[in-house]
Protein backbone atom coordinates (compact mmCIF):
# COMPACT_ATOMS: atom_id res chain seq x y z
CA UNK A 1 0.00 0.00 0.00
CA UNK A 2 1.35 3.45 -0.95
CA UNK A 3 2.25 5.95 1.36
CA UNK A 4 -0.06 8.63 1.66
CA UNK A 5 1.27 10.47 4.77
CA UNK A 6 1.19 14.53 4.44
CA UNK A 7 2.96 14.53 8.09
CA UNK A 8 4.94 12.76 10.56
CA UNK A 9 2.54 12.93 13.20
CA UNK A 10 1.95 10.12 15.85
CA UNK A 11 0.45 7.02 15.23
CA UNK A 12 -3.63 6.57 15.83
CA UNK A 13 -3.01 4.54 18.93
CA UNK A 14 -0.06 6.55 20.68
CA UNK A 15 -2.58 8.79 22.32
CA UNK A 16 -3.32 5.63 23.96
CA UNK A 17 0.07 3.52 24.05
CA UNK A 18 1.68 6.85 25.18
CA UNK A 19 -0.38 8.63 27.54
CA UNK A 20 1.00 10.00 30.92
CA UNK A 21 -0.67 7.19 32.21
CA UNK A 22 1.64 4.76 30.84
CA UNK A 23 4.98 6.20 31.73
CA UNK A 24 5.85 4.54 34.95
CA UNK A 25 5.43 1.29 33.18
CA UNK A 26 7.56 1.80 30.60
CA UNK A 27 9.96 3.96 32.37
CA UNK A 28 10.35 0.30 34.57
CA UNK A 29 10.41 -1.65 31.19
CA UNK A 30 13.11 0.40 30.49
CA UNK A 31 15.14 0.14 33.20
CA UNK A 32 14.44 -3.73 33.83
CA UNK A 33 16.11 -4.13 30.19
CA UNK A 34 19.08 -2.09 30.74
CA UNK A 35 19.71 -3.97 33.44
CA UNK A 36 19.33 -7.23 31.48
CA UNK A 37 21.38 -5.73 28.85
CA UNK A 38 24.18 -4.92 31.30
CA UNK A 39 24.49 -8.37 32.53
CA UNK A 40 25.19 -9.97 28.91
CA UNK A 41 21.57 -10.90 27.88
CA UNK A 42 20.68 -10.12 24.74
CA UNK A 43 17.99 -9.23 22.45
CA UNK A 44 15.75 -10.67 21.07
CA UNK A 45 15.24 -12.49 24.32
CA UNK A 46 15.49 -9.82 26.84
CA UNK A 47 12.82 -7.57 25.64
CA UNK A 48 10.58 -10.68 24.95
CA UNK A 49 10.84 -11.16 28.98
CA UNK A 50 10.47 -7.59 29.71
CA UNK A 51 8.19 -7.04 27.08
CA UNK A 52 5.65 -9.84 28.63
CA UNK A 53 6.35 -8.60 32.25
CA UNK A 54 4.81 -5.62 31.70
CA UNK A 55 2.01 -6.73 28.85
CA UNK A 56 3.55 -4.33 26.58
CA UNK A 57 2.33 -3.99 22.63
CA UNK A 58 4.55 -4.23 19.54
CA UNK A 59 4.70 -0.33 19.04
CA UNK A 60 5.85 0.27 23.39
CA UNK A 61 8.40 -2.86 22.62
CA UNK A 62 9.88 -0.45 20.05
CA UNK A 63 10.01 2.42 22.42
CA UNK A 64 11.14 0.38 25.29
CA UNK A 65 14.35 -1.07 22.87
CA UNK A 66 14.88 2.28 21.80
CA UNK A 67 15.14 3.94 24.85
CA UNK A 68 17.32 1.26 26.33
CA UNK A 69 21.11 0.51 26.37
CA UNK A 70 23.74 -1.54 29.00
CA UNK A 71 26.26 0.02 31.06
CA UNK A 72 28.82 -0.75 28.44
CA UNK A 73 27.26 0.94 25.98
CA UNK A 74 26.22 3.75 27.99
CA UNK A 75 29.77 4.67 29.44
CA UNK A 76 31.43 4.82 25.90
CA UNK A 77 28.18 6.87 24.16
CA UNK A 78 28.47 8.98 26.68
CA UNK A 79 32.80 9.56 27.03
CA UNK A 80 32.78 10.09 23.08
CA UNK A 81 29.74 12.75 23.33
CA UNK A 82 31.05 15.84 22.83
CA UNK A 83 29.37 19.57 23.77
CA UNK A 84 27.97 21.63 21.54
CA UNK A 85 30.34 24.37 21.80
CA UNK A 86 33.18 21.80 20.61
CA UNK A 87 31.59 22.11 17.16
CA UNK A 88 32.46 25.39 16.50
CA UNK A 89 34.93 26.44 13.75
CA UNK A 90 34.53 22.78 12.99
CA UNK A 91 33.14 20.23 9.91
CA UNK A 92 30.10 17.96 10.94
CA UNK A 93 29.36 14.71 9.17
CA UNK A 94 25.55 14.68 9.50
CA UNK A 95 23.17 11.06 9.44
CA UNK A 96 20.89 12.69 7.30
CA UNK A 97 17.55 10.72 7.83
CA UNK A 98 17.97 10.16 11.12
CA UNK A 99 18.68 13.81 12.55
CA UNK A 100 16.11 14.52 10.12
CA UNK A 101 12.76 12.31 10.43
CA UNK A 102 13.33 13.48 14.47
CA UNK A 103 13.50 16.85 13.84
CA UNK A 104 9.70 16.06 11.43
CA UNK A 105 8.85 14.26 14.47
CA UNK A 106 9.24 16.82 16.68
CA UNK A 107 7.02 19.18 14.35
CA UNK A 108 4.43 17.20 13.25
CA UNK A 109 3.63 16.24 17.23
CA UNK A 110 4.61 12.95 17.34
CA UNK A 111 6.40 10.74 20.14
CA UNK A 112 9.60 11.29 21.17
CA UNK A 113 11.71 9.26 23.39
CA UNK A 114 14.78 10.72 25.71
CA UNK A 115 16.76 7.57 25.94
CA UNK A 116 19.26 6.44 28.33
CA UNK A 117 22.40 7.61 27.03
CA UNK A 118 21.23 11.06 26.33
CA UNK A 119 19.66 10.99 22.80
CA UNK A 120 16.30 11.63 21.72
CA UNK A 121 14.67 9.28 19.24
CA UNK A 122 11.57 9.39 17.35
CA UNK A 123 8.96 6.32 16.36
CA UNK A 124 9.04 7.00 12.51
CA UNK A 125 10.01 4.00 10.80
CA UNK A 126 11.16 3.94 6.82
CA UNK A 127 12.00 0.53 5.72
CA UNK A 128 13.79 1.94 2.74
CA UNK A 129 11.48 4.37 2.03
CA UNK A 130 11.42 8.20 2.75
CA UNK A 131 8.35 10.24 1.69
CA UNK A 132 8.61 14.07 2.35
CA UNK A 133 5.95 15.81 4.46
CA UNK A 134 4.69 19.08 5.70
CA UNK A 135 7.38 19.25 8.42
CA UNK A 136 10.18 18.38 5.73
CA UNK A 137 11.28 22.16 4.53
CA UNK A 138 10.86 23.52 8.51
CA UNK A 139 12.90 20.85 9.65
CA UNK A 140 15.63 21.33 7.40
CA UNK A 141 15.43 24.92 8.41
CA UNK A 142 15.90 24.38 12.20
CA UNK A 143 18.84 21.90 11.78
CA UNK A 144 20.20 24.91 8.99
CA UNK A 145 19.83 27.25 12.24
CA UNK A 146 20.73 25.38 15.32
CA UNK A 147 24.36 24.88 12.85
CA UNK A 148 24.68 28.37 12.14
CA UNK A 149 24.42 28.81 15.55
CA UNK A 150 26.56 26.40 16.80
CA UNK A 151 29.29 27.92 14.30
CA UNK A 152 29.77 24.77 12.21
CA UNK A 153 32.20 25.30 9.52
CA UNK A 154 31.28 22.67 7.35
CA UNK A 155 28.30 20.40 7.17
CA UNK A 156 27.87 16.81 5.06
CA UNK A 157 24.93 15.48 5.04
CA UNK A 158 24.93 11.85 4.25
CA UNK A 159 21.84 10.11 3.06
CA UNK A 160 21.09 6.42 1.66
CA UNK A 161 21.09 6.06 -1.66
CA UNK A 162 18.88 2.87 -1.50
CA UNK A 163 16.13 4.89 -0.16
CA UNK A 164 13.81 5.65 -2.36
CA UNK A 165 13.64 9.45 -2.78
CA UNK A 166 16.74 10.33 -1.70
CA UNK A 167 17.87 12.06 -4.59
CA UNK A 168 14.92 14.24 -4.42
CA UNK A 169 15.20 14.99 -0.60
CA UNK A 170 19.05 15.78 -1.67
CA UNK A 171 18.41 18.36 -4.27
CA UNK A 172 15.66 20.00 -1.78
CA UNK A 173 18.94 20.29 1.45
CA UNK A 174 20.78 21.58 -1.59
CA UNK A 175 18.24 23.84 -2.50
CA UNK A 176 17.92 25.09 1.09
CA UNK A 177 21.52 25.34 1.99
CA UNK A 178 21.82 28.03 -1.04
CA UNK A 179 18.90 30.25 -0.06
CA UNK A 180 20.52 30.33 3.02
CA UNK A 181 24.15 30.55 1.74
CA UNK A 182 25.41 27.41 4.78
CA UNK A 183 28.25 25.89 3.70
CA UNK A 184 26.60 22.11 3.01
CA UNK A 185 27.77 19.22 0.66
CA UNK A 186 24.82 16.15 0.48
CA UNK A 187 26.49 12.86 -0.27
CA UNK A 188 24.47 9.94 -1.23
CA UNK A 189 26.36 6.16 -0.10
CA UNK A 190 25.07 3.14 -0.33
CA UNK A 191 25.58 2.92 3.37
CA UNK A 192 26.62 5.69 5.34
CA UNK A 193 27.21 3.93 8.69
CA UNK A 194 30.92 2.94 8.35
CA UNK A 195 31.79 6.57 7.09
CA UNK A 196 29.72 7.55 10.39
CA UNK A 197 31.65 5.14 12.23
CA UNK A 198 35.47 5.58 10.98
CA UNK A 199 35.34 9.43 10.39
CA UNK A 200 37.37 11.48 12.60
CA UNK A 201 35.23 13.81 11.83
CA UNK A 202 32.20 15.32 14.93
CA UNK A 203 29.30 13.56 13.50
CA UNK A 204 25.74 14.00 14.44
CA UNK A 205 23.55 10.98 14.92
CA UNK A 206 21.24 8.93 17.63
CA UNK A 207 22.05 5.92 15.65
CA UNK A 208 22.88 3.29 18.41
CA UNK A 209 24.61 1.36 16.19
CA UNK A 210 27.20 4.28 15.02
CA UNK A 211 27.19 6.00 18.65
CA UNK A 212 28.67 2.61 19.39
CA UNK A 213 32.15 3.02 16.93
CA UNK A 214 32.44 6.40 16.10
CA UNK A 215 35.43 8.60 17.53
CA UNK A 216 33.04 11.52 18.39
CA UNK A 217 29.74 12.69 18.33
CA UNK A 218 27.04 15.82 18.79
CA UNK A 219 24.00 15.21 20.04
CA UNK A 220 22.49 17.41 17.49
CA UNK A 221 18.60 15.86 17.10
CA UNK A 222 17.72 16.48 20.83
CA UNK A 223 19.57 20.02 20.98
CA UNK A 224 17.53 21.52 17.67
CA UNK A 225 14.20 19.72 19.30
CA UNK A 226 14.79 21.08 22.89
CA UNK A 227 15.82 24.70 21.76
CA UNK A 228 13.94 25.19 18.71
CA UNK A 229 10.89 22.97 19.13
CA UNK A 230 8.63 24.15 21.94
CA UNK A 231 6.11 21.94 22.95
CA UNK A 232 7.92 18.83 21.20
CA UNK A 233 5.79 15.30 22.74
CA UNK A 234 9.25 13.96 24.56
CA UNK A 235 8.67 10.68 27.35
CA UNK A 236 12.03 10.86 29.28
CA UNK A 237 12.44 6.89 29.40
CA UNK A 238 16.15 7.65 30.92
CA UNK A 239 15.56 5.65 33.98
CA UNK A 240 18.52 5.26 35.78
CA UNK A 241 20.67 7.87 33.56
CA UNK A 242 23.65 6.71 35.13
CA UNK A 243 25.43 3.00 35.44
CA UNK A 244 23.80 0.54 37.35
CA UNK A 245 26.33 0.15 40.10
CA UNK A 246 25.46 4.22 41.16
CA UNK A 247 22.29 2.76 41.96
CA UNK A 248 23.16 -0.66 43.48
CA UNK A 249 26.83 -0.53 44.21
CA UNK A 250 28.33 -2.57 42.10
CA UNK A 251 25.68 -5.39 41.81
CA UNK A 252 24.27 -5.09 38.74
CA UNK A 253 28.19 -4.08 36.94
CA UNK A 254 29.38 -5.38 34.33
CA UNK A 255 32.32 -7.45 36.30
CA UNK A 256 29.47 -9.14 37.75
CA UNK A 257 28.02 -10.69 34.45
CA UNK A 258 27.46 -14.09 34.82
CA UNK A 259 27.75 -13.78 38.34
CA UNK A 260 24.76 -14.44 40.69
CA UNK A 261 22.30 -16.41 38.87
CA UNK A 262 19.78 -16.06 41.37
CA UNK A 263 19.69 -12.54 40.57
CA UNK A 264 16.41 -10.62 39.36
CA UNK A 265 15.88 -7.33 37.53
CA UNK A 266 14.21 -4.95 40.37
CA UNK A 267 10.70 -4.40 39.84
């Protein structure tokens, strides 16, 4: 079926699956699979078990695995972040779609997520297809300004070529970037996660995937949605922010993975 979407607003049921009523619960979800994560289990398996715990649907599972991440993960996101005003009088490699589609996200009204190591995600999913909306052009914009302000010398934006519409989402950045007169260059790769990853370039990305190898990055979709989107839907799922063994000295570490057995994710 053809996608017929004029915005990236929420889904019909995240009223529902999202409401303020439901944020404890997957707050907890959250942290009991972060906690799994940091002892060595892995996914699939560890968000089936939290994911039945708490009687969670398909579209919270998503949230819930977004929002999560182990203490090993966490520590190195989080030593490799760097601040904004490192950025200035610097080049920025830029994950095109996904500071992008959070940024529409953001706009449009739909659900964000402040995950545990710091980022803020969005729900949108494109499964290799990218269809421009309403919130598109403004989006664009705001990631044009927050830059200028940040006093980035250079921007790249990389996009996937496999996705369909890329080109024309490329000409339309390149389009932008000269009304504006910003200094950008739009590359399309066939898959822009291992220049993400092996750049030492600052590069700007909530991928979990490339916050997991890259030398350094900016946390650039939650700083243009916090400053520049007022009112932006964002569930703070970063529950505990900080390593496991803050909150239970030590138990829950990594040094203890395969430790105690006997040992069960708090409620």
């Amino acid at each position: 079926m053809p996608d017929s979407r004029s915005h990236r607003g929420p889904h019909p049921e995240d009223a529902e699956l999202f409401a303020p009523s439901q944020w404890e619960r997957l707050r907890q979800a959250t942290f009991d699979l972060s906690w799994l994560l940091t002892r060595g289990y892995v996914n699939p398996s560890a968000l089936a078990l939290v994911g039945n715990r708490y009687r969670l649907t398909a579209r919270q599972r998503l949230a819930v695995e977004r929002a999560a991440c182990g203490d090993r993960e966490l520590r190195a996101r989080l030593d490799r972040r760097v601040e904004p005003e490192v950025a200035r009088g610097r080049p920025l490699l830029l994950d095109g779609y996904n500071v992008l589609t959070t940024v529409e996200a953001a706009l449009g009204g739909g659900v964000l997520l402040l995950a545990r190591d710091s980022t803020v995600r969005d729900m949108a999913s494109m499964h290799g297809h990218y269809r421009k909306v309403a919130e598109t052009l403004p989006a664009i914009e705001l990631i044009g300004k927050a830059l200028e302000d940040l006093g980035v010398t250079k921007t790249t934006w990389l996009l996937d070529r496999p996705v369909s519409n890329s080109g024309r989402l490329k000409s339309l950045i390149e389009q932008v970037a000269h009304t504006h007169h910003w200094d950008w260059e739009v590359e399309l790769l066939n898959s822009p996660d291992p220049v993400l990853m092996d750049s030492p370039e600052i590069v700007a990305t909530a991928d979990s995937i490339v916050l997991d190898y890259c030398q350094r990055w900016l946390n650039l979709g939650r700083l243009v949605v916090e400053r520049l989107v007022p009112g932006a839907k964002i569930i703070d799922l970063a529950c505990p922010p900080e390593p496991f063994d803050h909150c239970f000295g030590g138990m829950a570490s990594e040094d203890n993975i395969g430790g105690d057995s006997s040992a069960v994710p708090p409620p």
